[in-house]
Protein backbone atom coordinates (compact mmCIF):
# COMPACT_ATOMS: atom_id res chain seq x y z
CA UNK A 1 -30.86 -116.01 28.03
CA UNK A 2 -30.77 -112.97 25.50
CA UNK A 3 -28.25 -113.64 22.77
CA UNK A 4 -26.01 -110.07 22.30
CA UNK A 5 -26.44 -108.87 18.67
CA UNK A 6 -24.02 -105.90 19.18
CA UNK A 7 -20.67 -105.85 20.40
CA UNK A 8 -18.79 -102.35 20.87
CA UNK A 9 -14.75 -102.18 20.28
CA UNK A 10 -13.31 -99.79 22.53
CA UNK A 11 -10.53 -99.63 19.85
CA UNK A 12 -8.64 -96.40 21.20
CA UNK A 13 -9.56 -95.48 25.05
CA UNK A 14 -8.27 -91.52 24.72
CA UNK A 15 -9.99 -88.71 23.07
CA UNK A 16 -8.55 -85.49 21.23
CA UNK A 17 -11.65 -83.61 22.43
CA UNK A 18 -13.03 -82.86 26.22
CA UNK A 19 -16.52 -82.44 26.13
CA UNK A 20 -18.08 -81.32 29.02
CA UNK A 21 -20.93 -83.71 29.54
CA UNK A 22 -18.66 -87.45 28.22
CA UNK A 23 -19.61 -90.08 30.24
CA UNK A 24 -16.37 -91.63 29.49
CA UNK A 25 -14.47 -89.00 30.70
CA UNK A 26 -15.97 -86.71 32.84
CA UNK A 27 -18.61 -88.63 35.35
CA UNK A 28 -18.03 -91.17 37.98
CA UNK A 29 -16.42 -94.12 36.57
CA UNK A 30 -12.80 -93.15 35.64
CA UNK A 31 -11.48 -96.47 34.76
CA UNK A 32 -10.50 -95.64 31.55
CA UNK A 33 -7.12 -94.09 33.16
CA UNK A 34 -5.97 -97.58 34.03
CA UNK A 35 -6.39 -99.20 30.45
CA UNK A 36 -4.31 -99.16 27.28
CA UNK A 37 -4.77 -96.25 25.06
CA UNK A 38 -5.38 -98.44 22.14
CA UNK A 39 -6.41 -101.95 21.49
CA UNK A 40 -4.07 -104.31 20.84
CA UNK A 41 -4.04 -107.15 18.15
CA UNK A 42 -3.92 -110.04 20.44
CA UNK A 43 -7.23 -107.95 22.30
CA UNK A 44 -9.30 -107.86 19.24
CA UNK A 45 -8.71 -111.08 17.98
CA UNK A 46 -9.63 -113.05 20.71
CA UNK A 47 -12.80 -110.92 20.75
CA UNK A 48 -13.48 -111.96 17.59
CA UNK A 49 -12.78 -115.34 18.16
CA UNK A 50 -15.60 -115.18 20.83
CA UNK A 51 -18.37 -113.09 18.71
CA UNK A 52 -17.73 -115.32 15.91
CA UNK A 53 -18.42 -118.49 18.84
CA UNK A 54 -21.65 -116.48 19.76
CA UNK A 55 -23.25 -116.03 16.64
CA UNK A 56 -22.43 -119.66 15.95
CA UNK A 57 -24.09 -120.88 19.27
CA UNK A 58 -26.93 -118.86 18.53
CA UNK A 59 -27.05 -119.12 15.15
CA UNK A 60 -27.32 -115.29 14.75
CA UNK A 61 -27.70 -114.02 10.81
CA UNK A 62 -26.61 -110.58 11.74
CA UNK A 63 -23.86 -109.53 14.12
CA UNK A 64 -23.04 -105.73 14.41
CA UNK A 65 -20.07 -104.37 15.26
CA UNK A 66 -19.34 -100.84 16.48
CA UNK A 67 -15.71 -99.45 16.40
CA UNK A 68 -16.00 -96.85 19.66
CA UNK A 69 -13.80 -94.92 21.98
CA UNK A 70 -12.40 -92.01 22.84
CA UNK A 71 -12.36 -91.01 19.82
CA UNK A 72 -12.06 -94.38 17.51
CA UNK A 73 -10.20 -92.84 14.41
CA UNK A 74 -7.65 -92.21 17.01
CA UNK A 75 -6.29 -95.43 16.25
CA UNK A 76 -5.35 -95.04 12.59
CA UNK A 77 -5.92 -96.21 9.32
CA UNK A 78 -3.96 -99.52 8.92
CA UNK A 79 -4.95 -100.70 13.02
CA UNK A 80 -8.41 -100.39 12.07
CA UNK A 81 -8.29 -102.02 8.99
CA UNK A 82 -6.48 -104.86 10.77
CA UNK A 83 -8.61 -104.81 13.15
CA UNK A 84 -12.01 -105.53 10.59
CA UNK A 85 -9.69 -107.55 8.69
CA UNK A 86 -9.30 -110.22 11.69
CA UNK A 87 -13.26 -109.69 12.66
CA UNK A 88 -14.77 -110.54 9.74
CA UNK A 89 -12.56 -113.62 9.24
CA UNK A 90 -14.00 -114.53 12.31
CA UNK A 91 -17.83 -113.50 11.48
CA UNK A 92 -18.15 -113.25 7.71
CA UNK A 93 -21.72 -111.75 8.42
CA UNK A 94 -20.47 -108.88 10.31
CA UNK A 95 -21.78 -105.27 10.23
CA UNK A 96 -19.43 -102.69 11.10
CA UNK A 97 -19.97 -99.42 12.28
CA UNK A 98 -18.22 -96.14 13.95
CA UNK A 99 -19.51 -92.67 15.94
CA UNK A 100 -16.75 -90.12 15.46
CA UNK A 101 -16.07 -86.85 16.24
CA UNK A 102 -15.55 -85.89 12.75
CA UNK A 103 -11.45 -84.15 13.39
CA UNK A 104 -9.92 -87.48 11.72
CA UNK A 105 -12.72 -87.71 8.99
CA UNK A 106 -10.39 -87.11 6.19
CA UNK A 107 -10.73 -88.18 2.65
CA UNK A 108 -8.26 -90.77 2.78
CA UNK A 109 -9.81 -92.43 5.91
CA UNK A 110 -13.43 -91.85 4.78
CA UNK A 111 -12.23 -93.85 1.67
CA UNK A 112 -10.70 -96.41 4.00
CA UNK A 113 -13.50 -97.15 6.37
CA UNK A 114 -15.96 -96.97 3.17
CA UNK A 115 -14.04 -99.44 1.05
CA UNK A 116 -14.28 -102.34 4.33
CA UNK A 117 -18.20 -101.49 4.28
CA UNK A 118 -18.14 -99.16 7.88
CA UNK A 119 -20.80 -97.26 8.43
CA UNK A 120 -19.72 -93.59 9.95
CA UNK A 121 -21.85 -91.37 12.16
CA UNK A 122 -21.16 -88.08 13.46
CA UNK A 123 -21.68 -85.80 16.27
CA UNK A 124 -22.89 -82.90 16.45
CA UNK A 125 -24.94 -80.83 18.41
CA UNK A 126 -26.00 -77.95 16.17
CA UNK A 127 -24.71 -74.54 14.60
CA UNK A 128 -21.36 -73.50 15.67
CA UNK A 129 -22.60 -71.42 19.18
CA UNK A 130 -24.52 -74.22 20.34
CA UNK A 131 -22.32 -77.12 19.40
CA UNK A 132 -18.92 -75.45 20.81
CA UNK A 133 -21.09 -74.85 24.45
CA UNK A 134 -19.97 -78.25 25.13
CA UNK A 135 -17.43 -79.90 22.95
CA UNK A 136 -14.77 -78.18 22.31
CA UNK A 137 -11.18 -79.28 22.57
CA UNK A 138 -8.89 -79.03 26.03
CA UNK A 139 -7.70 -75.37 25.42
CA UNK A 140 -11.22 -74.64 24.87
CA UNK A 141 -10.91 -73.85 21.22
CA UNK A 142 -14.80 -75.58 19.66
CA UNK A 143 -15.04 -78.36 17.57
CA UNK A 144 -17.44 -77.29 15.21
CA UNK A 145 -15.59 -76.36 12.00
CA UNK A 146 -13.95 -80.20 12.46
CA UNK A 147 -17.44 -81.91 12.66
CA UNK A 148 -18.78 -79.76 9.62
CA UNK A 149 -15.56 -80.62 7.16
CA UNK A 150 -16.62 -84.16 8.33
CA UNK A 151 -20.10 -84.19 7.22
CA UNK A 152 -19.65 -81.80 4.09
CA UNK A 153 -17.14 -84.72 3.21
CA UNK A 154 -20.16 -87.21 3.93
CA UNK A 155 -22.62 -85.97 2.35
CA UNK A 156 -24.43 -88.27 0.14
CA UNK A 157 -21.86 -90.66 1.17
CA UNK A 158 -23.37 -94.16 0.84
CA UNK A 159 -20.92 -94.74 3.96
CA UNK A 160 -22.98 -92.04 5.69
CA UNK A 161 -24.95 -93.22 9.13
CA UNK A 162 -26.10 -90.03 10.20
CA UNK A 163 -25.63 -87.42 12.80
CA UNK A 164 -25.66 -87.96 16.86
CA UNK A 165 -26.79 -84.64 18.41
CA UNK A 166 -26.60 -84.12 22.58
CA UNK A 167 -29.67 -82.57 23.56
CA UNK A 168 -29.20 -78.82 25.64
CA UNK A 169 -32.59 -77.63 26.33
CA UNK A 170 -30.34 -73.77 26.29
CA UNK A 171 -30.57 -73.97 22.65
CA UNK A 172 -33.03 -73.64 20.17
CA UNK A 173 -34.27 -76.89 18.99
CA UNK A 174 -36.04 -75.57 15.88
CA UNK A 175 -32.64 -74.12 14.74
CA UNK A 176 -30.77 -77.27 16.21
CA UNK A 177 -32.57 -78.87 13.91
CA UNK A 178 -32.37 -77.30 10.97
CA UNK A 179 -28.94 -76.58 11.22
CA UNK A 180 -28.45 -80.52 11.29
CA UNK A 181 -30.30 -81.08 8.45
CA UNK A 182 -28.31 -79.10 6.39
CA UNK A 183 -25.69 -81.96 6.39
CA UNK A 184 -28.92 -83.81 4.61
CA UNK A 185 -28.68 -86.60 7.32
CA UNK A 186 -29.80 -90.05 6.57
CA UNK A 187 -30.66 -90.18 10.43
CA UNK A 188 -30.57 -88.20 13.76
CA UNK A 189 -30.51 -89.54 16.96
CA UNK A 190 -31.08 -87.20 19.70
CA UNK A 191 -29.76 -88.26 23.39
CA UNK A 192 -30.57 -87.08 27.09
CA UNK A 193 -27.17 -86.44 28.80
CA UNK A 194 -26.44 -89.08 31.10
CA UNK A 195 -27.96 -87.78 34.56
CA UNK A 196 -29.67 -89.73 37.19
CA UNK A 197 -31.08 -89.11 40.82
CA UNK A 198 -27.66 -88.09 42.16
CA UNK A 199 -26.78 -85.69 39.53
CA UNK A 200 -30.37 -84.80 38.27
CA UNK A 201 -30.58 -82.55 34.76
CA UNK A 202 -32.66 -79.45 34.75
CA UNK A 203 -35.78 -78.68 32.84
CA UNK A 204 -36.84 -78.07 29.98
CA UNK A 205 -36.24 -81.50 27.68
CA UNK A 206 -39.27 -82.40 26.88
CA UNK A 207 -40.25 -78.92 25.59
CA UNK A 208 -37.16 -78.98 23.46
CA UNK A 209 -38.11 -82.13 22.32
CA UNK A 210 -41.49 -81.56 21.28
CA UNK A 211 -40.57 -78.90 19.67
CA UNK A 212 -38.60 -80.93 17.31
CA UNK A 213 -40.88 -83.56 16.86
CA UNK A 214 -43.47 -80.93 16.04
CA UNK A 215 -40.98 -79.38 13.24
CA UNK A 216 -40.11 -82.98 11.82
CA UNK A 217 -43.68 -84.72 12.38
CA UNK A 218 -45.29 -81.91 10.51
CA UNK A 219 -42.34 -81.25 7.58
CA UNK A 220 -44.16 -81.92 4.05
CA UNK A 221 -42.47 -85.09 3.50
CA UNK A 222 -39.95 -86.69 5.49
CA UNK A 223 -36.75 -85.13 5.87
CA UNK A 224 -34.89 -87.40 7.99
CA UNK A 225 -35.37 -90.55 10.57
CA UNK A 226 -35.05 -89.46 14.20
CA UNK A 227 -34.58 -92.66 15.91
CA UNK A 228 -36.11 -91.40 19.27
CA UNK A 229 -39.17 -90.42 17.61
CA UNK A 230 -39.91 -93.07 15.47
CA UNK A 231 -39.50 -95.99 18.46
CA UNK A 232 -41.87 -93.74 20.32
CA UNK A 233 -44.42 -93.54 17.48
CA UNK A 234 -43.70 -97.87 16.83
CA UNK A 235 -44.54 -98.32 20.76
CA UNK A 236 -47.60 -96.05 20.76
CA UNK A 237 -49.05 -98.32 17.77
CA UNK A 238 -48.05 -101.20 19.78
CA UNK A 239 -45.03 -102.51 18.19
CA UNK A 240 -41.87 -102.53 20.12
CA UNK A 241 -38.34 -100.38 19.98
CA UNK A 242 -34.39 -100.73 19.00
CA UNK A 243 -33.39 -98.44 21.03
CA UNK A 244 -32.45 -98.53 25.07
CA UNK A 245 -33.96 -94.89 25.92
CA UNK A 246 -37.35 -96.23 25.47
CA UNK A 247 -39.51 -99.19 25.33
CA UNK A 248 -38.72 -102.93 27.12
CA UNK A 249 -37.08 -104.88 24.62
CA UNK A 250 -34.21 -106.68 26.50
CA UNK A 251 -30.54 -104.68 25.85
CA UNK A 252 -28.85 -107.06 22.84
CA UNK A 253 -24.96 -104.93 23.61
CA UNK A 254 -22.39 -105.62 25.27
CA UNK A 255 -18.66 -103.78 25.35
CA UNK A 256 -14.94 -104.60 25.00
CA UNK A 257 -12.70 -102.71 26.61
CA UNK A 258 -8.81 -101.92 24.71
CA UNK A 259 -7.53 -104.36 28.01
CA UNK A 260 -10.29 -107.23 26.76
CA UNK A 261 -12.42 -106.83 29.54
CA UNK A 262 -16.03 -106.87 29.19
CA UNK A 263 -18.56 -104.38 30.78
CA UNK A 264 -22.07 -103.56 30.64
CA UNK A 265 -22.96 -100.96 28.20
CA UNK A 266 -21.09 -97.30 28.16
CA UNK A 267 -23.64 -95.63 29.99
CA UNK A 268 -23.64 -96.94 33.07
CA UNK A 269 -20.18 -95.25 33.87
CA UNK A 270 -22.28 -92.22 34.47
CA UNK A 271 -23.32 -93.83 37.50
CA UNK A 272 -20.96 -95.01 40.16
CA UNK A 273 -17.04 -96.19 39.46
CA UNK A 274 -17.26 -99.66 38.42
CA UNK A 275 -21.02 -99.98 37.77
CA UNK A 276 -20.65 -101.52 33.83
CA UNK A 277 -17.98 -103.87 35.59
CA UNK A 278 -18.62 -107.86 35.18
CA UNK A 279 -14.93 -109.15 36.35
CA UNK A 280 -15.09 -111.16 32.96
CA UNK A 281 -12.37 -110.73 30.11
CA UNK A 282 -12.20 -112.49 26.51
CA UNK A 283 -9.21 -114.24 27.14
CA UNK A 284 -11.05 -116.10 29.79
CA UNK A 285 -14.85 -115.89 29.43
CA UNK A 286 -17.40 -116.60 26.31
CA UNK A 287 -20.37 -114.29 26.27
CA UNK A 288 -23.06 -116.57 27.19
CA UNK A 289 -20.96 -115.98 30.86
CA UNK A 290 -21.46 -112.25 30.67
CA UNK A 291 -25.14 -112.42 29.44
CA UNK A 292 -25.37 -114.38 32.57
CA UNK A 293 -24.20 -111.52 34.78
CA UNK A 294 -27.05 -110.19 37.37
CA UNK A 295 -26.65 -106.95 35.78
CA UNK A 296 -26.52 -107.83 32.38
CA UNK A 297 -29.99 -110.12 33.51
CA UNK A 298 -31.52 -107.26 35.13
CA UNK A 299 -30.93 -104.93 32.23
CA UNK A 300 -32.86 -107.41 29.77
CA UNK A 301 -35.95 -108.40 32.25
CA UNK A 302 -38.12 -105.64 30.83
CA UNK A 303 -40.62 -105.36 32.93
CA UNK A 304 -39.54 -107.04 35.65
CA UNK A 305 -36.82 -104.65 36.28
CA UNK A 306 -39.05 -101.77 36.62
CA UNK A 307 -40.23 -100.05 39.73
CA UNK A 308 -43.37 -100.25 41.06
CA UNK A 309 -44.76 -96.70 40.64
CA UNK A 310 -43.38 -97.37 36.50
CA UNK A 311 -45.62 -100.32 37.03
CA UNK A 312 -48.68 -98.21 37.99
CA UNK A 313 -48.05 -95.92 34.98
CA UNK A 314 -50.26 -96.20 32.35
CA UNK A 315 -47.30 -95.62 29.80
CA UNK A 316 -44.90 -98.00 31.23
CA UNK A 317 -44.85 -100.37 28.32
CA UNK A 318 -43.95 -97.28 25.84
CA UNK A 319 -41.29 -95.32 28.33
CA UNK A 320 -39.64 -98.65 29.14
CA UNK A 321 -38.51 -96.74 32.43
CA UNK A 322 -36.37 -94.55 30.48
CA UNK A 323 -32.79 -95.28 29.80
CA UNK A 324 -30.93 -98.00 32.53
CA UNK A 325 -28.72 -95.78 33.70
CA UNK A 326 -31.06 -92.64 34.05
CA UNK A 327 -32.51 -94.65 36.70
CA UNK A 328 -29.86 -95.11 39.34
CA UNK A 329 -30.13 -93.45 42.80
CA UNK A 330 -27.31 -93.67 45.20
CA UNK A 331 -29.59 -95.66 47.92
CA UNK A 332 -31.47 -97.42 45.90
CA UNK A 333 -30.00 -98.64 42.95
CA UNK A 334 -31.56 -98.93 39.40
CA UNK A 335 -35.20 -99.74 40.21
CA UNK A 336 -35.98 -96.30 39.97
CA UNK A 337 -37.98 -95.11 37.50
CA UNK A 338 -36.06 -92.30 35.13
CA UNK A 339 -34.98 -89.29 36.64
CA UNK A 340 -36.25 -87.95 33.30
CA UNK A 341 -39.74 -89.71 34.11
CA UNK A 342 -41.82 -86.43 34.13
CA UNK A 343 -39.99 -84.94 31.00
CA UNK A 344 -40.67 -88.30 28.80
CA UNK A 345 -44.38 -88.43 30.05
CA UNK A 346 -45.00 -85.45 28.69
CA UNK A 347 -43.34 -86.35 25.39
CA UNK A 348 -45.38 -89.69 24.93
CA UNK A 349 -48.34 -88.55 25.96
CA UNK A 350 -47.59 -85.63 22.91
CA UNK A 351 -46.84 -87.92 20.58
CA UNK A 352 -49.81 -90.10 21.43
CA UNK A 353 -52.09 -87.16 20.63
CA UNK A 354 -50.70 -86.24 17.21
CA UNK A 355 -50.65 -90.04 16.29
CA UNK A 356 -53.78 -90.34 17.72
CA UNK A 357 -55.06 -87.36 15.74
CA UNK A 358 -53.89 -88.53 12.73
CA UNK A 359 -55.55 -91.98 12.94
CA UNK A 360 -58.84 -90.00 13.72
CA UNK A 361 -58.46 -88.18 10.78
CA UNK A 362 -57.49 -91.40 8.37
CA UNK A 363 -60.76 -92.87 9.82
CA UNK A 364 -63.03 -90.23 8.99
């Protein structure tokens, strides 16, 4: 049995944004609409109770904590502080972090979350006409200026995580890009939307992709860390990956819902209603019983999990299969390889070639 590592704090269920493409929000598990808005005291400190149980059991030296929504700032200064207050009594080795949406991100919270050691990440998805395509706010005013002020206030923050940036393979990446780094990022992580065999994405990702990995890869010195990239580059040299779009290290997360509950990871609400559901709560339930959930099991088999054509694939130990939920097909479940299979080939296999070119070179 996988011990969890990561535990996610749905600490405020509603968002002040509607972005078009939230899995949260706007795919196929709407569950969300039946829980509290925010998480109560009693909630969080019974899950702390149980993390602090876990890493004791397992004698884990690092526990990591992520404060997540909605939109997490949502729940205010003094609840959050509470909130890491009663979590770190709990597990004095805790990590905390938070992925925002930058509108709260005010001095006096930034100095807040920054003084109780929270590391802060933002999104954004570019310059102003590519980030407002998508998330803008209910009228359909954008988001950007909000998400800017945010990371003009983090800048050279030693609070500062780095930016989260939705891929839309309608922009240009090469100006994505560089429009990011103008917030001089500590790290980028670039994300497929959440799409899978019933709702397949269009074309086009892997170009944008590679064209950003050509940009970075080639840059002088190195600008930034782009997560993707770099657990791609790890698994082509044979080591193995952090992160759960790639690679078949076993999934070390698990989520708490603002009711207590605990699911499966975010993602797989993309899916079908109820799919990150393991009928367990932390009022009743340690997590040794949810890592003992068939679908918490199946997500950290590896390689057992996969499909047999991923099997057949001569890159199956780098793509991993591509993300859990980007597998899922209404009649036949999750052993499916990605439904961005064909777009990620092409990305390793480019990769490979300049890694592989390098290495040449070094050698000669």
């Amino acid at each position: 049995m996988q011990a969890f590592r990561e535990f996610v704090l749905k600490v405020h269920q509603r968002c002040n944004l509607a972005c078009d493409y939230c899995y949260v929000y706007e795919l196929a598990d709407q569950s969300w609409r039946d829980r509290p808005a925010a998480m109560d005291r009693t909630v969080w400190q019974a899950a702390a109770r149980r993390i602090g149980e876990h890493a004791r059991i397992h004698d884990l030296t690092r526990v990591d904590i992520v404060l997540h929504g909605g939109e997490p700032l949502l729940a205010g200064r003094s609840a959050l502080i509470a909130l890491i207050t009663d979590v770190r009594a709990a597990v004095p080795g805790a990590r905390f972090s938070t992925q925002t949406n930058g509108a709260l991100l005010d001095a006096p919270m930034l100095a807040a979350l920054a003084a109780h050691g929270v590391r802060i990440g933002v999104s954004l998805d570019g310059p102003p006409e590519h980030h407002d395509r998508h998330r803008r706010h209910r009228d359909g005013r954008g988001s950007h200026l909000l998400a800017a002020r945010a990371l003009r206030l983090l800048a050279g923050h030693p609070a500062y995580a780095g930016i989260l940036c939705t891929i839309d393979p309608a922009t240009d990446p090469v100006a994505v890009y560089e429009s990011l780094m103008t917030y001089r990022p500590p790290a980028i992580d670039l994300l497929l939307p959440h799409a899978n065999w019933a709702n397949p994405p269009g074309p086009g990702y892997a170009e944008w992709l590679i064209a950003v990995f050509d940009r970075w890869y080639g840059a002088p010195r190195r600008e930034t860390g782009i997560r993707l990239f770099e657990e791609l580059i790890n698994l082509v040299l044979g080591g193995t990956s952090r992160s759960d779009q790639v690679g078949l290290s076993p999934v070390a997360v698990v989520v708490i819902e603002s009711d207590g509950t605990i699911e499966q990871g975010d993602s797989l609400k993309s899916t079908y209603p109820g799919a990150g559901a393991t009928g367990l709560t932390v009022f009743d339930h340690d997590f040794d019983a949810a890592a003992r959930h068939p679908g918490i099991v199946a997500r950290q088999s590896g390689r057992a999990a996969l499909a047999e054509s991923c099997l057949a694939c001569p890159v199956h130990d780098i793509c991993g299969g591509g993300h859990y939920a980007h597998r899922w097909h209404p009649g036949g479940g999750f052993r499916n390889p990605s439904v961005y299979c064909a777009e990620l080939r092409r990305l390793i296999d480019h990769v490979g070639a300049r890694v592989a070119a390098d290495l040449r070179g070094i050698r000669t």
